[in-house]
C-alpha atoms as a PDB file:
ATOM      1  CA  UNK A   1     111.214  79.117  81.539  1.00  0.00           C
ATOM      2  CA  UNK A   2     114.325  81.489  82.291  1.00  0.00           C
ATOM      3  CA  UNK A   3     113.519  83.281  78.760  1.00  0.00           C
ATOM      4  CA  UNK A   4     110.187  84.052  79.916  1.00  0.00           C
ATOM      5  CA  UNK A   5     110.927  85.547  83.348  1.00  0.00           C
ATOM      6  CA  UNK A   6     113.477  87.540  81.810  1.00  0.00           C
ATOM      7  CA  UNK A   7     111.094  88.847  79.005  1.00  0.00           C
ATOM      8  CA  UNK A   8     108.465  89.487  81.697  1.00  0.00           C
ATOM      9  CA  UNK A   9     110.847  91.164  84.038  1.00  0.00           C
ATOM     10  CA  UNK A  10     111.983  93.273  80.905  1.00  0.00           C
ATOM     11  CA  UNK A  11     108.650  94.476  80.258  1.00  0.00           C
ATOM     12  CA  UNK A  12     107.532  94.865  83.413  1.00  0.00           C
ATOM     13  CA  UNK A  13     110.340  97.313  84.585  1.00  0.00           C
ATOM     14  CA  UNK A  14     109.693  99.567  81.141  1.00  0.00           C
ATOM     15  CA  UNK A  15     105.962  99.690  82.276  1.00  0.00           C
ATOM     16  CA  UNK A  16     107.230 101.137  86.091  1.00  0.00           C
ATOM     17  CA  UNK A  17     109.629 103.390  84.017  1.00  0.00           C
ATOM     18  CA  UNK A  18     108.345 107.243  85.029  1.00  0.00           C
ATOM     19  CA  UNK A  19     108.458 109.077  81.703  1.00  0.00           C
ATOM     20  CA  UNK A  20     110.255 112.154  80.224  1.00  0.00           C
ATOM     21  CA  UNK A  21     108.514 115.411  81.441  1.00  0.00           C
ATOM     22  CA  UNK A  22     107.994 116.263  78.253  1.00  0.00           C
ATOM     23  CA  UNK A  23     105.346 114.485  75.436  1.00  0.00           C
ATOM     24  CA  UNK A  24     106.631 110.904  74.033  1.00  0.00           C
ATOM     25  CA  UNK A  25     107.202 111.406  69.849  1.00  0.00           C
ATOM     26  CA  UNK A  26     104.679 109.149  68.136  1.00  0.00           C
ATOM     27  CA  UNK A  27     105.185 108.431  64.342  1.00  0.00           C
ATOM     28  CA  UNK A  28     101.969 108.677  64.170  1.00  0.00           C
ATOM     29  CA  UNK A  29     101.750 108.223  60.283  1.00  0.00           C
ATOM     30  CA  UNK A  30     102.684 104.646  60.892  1.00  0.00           C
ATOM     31  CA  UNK A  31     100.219 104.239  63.379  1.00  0.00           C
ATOM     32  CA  UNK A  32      97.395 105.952  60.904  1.00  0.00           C
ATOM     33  CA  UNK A  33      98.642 103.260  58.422  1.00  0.00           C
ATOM     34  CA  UNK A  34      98.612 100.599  60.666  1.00  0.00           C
ATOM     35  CA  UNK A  35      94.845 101.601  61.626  1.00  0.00           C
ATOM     36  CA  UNK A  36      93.880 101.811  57.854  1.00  0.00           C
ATOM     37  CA  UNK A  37      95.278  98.404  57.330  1.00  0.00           C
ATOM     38  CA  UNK A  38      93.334  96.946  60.083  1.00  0.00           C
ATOM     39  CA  UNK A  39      90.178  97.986  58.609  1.00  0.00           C
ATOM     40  CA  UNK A  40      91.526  96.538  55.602  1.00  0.00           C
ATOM     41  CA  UNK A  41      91.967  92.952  57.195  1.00  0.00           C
ATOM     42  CA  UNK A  42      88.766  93.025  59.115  1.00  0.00           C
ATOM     43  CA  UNK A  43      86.614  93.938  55.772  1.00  0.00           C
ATOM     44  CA  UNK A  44      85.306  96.580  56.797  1.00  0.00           C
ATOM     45  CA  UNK A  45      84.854 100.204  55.665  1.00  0.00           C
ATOM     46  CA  UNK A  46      87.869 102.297  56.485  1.00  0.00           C
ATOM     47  CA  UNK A  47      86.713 104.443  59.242  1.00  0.00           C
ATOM     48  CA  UNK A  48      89.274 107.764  58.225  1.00  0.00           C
ATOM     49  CA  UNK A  49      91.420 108.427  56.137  1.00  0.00           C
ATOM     50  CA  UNK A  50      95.401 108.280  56.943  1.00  0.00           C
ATOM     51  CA  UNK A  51      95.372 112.252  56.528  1.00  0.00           C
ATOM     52  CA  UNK A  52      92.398 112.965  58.209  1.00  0.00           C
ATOM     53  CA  UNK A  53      94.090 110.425  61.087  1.00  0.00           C
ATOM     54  CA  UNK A  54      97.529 112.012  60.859  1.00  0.00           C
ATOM     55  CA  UNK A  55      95.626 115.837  61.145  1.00  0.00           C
ATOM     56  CA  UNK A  56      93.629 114.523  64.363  1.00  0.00           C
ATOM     57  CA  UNK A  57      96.631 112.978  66.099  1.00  0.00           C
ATOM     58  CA  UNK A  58      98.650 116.602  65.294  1.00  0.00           C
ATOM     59  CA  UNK A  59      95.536 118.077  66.461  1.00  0.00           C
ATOM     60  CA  UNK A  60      95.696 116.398  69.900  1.00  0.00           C
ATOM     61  CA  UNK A  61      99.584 116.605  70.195  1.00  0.00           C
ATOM     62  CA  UNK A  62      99.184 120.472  70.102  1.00  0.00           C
ATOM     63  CA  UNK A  63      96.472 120.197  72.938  1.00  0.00           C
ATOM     64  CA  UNK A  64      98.530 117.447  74.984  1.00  0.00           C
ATOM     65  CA  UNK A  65     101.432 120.275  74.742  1.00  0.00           C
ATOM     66  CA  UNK A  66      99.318 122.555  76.325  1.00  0.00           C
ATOM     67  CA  UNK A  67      98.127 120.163  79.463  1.00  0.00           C
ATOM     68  CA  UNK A  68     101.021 118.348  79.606  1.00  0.00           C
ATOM     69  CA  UNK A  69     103.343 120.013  82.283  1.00  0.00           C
ATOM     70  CA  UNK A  70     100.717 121.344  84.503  1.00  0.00           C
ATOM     71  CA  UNK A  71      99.884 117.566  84.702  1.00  0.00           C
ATOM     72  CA  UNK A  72     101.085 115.643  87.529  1.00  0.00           C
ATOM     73  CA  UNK A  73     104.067 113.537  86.947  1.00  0.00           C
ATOM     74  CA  UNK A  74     102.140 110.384  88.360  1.00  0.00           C
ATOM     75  CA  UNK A  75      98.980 111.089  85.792  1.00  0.00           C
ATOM     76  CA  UNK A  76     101.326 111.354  82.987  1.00  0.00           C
ATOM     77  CA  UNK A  77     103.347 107.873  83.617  1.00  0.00           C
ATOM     78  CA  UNK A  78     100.017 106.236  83.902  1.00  0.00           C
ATOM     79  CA  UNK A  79      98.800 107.018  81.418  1.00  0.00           C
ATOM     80  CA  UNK A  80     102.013 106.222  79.277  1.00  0.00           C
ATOM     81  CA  UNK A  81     101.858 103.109  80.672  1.00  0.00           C
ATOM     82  CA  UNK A  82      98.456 102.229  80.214  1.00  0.00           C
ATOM     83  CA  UNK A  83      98.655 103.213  76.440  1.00  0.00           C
ATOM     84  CA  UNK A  84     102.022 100.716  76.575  1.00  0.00           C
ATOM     85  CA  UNK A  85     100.170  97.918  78.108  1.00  0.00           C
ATOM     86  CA  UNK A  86      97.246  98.333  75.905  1.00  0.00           C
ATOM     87  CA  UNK A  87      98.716  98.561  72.582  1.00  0.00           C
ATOM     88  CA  UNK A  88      96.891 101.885  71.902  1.00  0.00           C
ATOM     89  CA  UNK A  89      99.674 104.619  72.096  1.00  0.00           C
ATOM     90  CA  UNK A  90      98.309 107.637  70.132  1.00  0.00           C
ATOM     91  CA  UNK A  91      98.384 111.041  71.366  1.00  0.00           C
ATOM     92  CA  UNK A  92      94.215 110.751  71.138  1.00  0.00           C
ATOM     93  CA  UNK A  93      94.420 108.041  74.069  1.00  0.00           C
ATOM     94  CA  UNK A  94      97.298 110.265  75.721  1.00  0.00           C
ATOM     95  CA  UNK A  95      95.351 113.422  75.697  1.00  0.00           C
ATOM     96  CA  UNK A  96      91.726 111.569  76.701  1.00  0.00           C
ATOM     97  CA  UNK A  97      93.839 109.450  79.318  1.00  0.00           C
ATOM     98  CA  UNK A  98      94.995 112.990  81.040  1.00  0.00           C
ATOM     99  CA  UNK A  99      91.968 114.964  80.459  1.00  0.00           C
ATOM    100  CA  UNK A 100      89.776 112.792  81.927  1.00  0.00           C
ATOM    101  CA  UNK A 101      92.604 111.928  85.536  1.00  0.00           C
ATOM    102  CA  UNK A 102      92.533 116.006  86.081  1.00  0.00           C
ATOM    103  CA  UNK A 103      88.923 116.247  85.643  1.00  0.00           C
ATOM    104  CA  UNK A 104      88.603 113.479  88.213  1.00  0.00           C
ATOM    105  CA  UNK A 105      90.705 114.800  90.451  1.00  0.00           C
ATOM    106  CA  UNK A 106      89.308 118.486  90.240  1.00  0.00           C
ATOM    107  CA  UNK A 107      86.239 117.263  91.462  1.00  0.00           C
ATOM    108  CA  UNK A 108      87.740 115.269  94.459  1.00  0.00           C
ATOM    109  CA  UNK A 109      89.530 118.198  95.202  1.00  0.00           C
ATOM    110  CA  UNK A 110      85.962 120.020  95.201  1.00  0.00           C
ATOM    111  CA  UNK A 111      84.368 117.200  97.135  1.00  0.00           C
ATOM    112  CA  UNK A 112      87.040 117.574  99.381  1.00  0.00           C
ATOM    113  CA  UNK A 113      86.564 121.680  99.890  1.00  0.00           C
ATOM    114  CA  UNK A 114      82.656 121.322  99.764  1.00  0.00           C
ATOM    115  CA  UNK A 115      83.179 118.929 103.048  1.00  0.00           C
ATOM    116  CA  UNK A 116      85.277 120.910 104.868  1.00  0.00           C
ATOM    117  CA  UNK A 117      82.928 124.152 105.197  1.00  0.00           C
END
């Protein structure tokens, strides 16, 4: 019972962690592999290759880069965490997880100016 509280305490203060301000490193060619091989083990037809994967994820590093430090600090631990928690760190979910939080909150911030007038 004490091992398990200490596990979950573990884990839950590296999910509450804020994160570097700069983008996490990925090895990425494992996770490509590691994708491959699950389509491997579920029979089905693989769904890229690992170079076509590793070229997307290098694709969507360059563009996190780009976002990433005009993103706020909370955004960014989110949605490190989330990616932690779900089991699908790739710089694909990274760079979806922030586009999507500053498109959100550019239109709240135009909802917001919209009201005022």
């Amino acid at each position: 019972m004490r091992a398990a509280l200490l596990t979950l305490a573990i884990i839950g203060s590296q999910l509450t962690t804020p994160v570097a301000k700069r983008v996490p490193e990925l090895n990425v060619e494992k996770l490509c592999e590691l994708r491959a091989a699950d389509d491997k083990i579920m029979r089905e037809p693989q769904s890229q290759s690992v170079a076509d994967c590793v070229r997307e994820e290098a694709d969507a590093k360059r563009e996190l880069i780009k976002i990433w430090s005009e993103t706020d600090g909370l955004i960014r631990d989110r949605c490190v965490s989330e990616a932690v928690a779900l089991g699908t760190k790739s710089y694909l979910d990274l760079l979806s997880c922030l586009l999507i939080a500053n498109d959100t909150e550019s239109a709240v911030k135009e909802t917001k100016n919209r009201t005022k007038k």
